[in-house]
PDB file of N, CA and C in Angstrom:
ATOM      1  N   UNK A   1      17.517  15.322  63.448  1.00  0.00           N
ATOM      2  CA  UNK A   1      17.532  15.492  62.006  1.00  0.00           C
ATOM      3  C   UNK A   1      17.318  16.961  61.681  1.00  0.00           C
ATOM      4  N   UNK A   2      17.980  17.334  60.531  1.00  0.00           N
ATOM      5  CA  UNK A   2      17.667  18.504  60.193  1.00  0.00           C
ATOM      6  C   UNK A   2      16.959  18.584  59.190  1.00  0.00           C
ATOM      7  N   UNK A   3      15.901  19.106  59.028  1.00  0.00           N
ATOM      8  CA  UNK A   3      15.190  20.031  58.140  1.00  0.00           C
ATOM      9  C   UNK A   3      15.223  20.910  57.365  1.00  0.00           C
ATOM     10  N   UNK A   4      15.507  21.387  56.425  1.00  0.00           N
ATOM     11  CA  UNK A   4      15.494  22.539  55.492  1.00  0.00           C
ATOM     12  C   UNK A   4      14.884  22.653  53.939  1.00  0.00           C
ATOM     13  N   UNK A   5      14.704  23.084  53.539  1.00  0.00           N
ATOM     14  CA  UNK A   5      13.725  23.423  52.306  1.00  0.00           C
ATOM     15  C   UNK A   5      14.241  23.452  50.739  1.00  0.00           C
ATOM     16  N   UNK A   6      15.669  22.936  51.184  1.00  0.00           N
ATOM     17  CA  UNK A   6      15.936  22.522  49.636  1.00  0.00           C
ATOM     18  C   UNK A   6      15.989  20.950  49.180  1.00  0.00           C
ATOM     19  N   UNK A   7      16.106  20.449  48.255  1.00  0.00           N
ATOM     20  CA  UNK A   7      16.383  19.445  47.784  1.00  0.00           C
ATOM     21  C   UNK A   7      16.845  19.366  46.605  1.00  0.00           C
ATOM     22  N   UNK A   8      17.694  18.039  46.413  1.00  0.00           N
ATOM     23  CA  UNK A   8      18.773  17.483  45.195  1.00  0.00           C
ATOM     24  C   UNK A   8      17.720  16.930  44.176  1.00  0.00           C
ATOM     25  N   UNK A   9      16.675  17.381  43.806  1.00  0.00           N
ATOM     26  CA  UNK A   9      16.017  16.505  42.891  1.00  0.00           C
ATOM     27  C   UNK A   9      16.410  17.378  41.329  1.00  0.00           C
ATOM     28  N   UNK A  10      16.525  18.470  41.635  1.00  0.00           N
ATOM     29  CA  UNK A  10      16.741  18.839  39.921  1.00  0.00           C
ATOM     30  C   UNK A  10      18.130  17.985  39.423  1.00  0.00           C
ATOM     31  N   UNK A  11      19.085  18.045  40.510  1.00  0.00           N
ATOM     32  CA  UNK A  11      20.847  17.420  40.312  1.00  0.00           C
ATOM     33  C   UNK A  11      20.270  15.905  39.987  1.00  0.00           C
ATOM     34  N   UNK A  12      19.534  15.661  40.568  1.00  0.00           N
ATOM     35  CA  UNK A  12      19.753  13.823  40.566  1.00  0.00           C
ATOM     36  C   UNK A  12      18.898  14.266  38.914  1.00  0.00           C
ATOM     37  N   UNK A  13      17.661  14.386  38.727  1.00  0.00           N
ATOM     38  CA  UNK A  13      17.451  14.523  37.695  1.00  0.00           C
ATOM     39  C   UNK A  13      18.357  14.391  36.385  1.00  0.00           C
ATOM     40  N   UNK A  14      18.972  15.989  36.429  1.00  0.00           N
ATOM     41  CA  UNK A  14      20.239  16.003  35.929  1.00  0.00           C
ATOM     42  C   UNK A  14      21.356  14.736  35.297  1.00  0.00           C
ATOM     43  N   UNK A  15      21.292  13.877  36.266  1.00  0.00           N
ATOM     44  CA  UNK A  15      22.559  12.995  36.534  1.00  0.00           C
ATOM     45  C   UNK A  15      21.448  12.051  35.522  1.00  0.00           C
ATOM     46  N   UNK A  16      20.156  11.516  35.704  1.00  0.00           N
ATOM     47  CA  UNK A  16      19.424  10.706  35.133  1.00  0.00           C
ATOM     48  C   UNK A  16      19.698  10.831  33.637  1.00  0.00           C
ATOM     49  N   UNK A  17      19.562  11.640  33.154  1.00  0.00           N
ATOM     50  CA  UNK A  17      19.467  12.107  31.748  1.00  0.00           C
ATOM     51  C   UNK A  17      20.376  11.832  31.083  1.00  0.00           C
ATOM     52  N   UNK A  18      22.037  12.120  31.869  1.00  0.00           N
ATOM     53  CA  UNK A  18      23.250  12.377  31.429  1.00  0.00           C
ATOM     54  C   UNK A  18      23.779  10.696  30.929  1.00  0.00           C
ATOM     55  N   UNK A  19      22.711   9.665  32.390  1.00  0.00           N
ATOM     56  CA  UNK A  19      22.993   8.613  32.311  1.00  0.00           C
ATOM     57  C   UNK A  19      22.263   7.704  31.381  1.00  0.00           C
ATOM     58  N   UNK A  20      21.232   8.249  31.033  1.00  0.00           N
ATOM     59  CA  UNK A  20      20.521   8.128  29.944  1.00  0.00           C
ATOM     60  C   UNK A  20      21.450   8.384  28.615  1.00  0.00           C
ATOM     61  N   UNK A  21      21.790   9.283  28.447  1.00  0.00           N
ATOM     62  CA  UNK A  21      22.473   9.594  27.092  1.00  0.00           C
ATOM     63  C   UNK A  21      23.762   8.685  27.193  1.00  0.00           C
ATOM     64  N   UNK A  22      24.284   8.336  28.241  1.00  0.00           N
ATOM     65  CA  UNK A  22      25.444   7.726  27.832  1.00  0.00           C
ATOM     66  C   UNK A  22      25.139   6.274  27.273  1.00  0.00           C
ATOM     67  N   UNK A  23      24.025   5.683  27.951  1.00  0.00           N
ATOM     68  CA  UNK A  23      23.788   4.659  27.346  1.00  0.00           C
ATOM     69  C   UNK A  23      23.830   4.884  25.804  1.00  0.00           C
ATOM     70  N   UNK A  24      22.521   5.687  25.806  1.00  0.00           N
ATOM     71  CA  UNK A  24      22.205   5.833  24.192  1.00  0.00           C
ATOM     72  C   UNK A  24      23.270   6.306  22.812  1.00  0.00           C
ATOM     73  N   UNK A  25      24.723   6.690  23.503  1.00  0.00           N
ATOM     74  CA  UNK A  25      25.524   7.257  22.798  1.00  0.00           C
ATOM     75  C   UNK A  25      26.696   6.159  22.896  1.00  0.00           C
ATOM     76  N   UNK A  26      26.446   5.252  23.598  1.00  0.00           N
ATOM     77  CA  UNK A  26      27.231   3.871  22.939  1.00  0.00           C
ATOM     78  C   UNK A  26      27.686   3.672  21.255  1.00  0.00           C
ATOM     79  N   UNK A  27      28.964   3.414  20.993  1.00  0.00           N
ATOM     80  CA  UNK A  27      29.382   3.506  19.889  1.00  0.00           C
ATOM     81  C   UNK A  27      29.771   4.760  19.235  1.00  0.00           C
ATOM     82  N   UNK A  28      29.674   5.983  19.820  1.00  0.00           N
ATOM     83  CA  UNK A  28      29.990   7.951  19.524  1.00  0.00           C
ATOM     84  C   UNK A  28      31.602   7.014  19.270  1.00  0.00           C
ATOM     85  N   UNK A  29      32.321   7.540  18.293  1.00  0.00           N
ATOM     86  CA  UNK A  29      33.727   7.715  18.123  1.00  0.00           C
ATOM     87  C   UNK A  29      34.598   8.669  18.797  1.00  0.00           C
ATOM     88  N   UNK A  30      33.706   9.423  19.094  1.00  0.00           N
ATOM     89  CA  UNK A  30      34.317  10.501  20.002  1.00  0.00           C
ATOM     90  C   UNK A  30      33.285  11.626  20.812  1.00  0.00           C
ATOM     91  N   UNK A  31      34.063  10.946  22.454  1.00  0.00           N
ATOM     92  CA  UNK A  31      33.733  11.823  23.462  1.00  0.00           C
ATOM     93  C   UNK A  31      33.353  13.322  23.455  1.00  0.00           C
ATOM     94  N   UNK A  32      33.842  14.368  22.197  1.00  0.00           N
ATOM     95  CA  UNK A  32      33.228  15.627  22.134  1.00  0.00           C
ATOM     96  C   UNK A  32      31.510  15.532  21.633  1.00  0.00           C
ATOM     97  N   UNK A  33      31.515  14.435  20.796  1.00  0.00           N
ATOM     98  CA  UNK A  33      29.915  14.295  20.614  1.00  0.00           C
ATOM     99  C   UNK A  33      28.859  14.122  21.749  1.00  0.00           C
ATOM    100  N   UNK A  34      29.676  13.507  22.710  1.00  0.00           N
ATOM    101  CA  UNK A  34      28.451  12.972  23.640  1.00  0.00           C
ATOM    102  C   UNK A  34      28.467  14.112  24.745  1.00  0.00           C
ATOM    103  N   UNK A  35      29.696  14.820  24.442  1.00  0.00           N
ATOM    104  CA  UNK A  35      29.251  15.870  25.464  1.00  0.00           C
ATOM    105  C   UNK A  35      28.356  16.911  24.794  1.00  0.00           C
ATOM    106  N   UNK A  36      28.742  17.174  23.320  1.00  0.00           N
ATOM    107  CA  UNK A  36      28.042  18.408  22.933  1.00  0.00           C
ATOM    108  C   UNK A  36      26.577  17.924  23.075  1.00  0.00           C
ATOM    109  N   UNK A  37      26.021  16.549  23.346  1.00  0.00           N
ATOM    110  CA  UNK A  37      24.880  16.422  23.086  1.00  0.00           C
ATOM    111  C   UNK A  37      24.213  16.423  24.341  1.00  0.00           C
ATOM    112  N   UNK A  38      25.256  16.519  25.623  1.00  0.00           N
ATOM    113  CA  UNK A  38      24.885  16.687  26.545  1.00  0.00           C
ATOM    114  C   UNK A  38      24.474  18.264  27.029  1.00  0.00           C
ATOM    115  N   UNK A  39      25.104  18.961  26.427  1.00  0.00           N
ATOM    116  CA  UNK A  39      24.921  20.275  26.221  1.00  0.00           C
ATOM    117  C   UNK A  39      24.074  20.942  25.627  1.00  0.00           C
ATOM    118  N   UNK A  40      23.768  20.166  24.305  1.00  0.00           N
ATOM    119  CA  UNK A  40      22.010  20.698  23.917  1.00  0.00           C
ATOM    120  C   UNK A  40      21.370  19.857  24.866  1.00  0.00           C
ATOM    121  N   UNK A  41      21.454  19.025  25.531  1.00  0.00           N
ATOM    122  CA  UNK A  41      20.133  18.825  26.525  1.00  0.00           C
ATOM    123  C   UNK A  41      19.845  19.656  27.271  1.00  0.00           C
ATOM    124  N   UNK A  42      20.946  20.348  28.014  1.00  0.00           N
ATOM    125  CA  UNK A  42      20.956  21.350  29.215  1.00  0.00           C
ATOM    126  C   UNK A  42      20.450  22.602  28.555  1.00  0.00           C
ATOM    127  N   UNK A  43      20.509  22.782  27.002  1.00  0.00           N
ATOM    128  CA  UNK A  43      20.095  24.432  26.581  1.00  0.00           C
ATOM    129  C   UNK A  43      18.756  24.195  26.748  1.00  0.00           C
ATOM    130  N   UNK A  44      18.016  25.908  27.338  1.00  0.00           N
ATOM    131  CA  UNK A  44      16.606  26.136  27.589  1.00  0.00           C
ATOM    132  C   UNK A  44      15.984  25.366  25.796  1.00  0.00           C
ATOM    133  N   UNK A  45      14.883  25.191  26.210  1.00  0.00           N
ATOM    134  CA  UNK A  45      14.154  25.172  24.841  1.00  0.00           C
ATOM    135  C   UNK A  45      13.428  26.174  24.372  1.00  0.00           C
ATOM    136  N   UNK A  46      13.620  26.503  22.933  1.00  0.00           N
ATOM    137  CA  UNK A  46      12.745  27.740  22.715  1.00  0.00           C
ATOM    138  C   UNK A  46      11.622  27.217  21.731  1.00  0.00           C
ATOM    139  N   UNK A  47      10.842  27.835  21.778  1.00  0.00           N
ATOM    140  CA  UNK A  47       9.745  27.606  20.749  1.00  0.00           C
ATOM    141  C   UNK A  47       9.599  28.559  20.530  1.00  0.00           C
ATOM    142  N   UNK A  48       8.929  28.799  18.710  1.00  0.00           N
ATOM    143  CA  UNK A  48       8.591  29.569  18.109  1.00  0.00           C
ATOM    144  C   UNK A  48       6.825  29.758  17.591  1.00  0.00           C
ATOM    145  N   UNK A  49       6.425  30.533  16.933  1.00  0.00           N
ATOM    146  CA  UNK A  49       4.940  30.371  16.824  1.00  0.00           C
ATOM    147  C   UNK A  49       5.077  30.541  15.048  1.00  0.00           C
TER     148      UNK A  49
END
């Protein structure tokens, strides 16, 4: 076996979320919505004070 020091957990993560939203975006009329909303998921978050 090989050993090395990375791992797929941010990707699978990733994939969780995406699969998450698709559920939740059941009924979108259109596929540009569910991506753009996939796209504010992926933007950093900013906070303000």
């Amino acid at each position: 076996a090989l050993s090395v020091p990375y791992n797929n957990g941010l990707v699978e993560g990733t994939n969780n979320k995406i699969k998450l939203l698709k559920r939740s975006a059941f009924g979108y009329r259109k596929h540009e919505h569910l991506f753009a909303r996939v796209y504010w998921m992926q933007a950093p978050a900013v906070h303000s004070i």
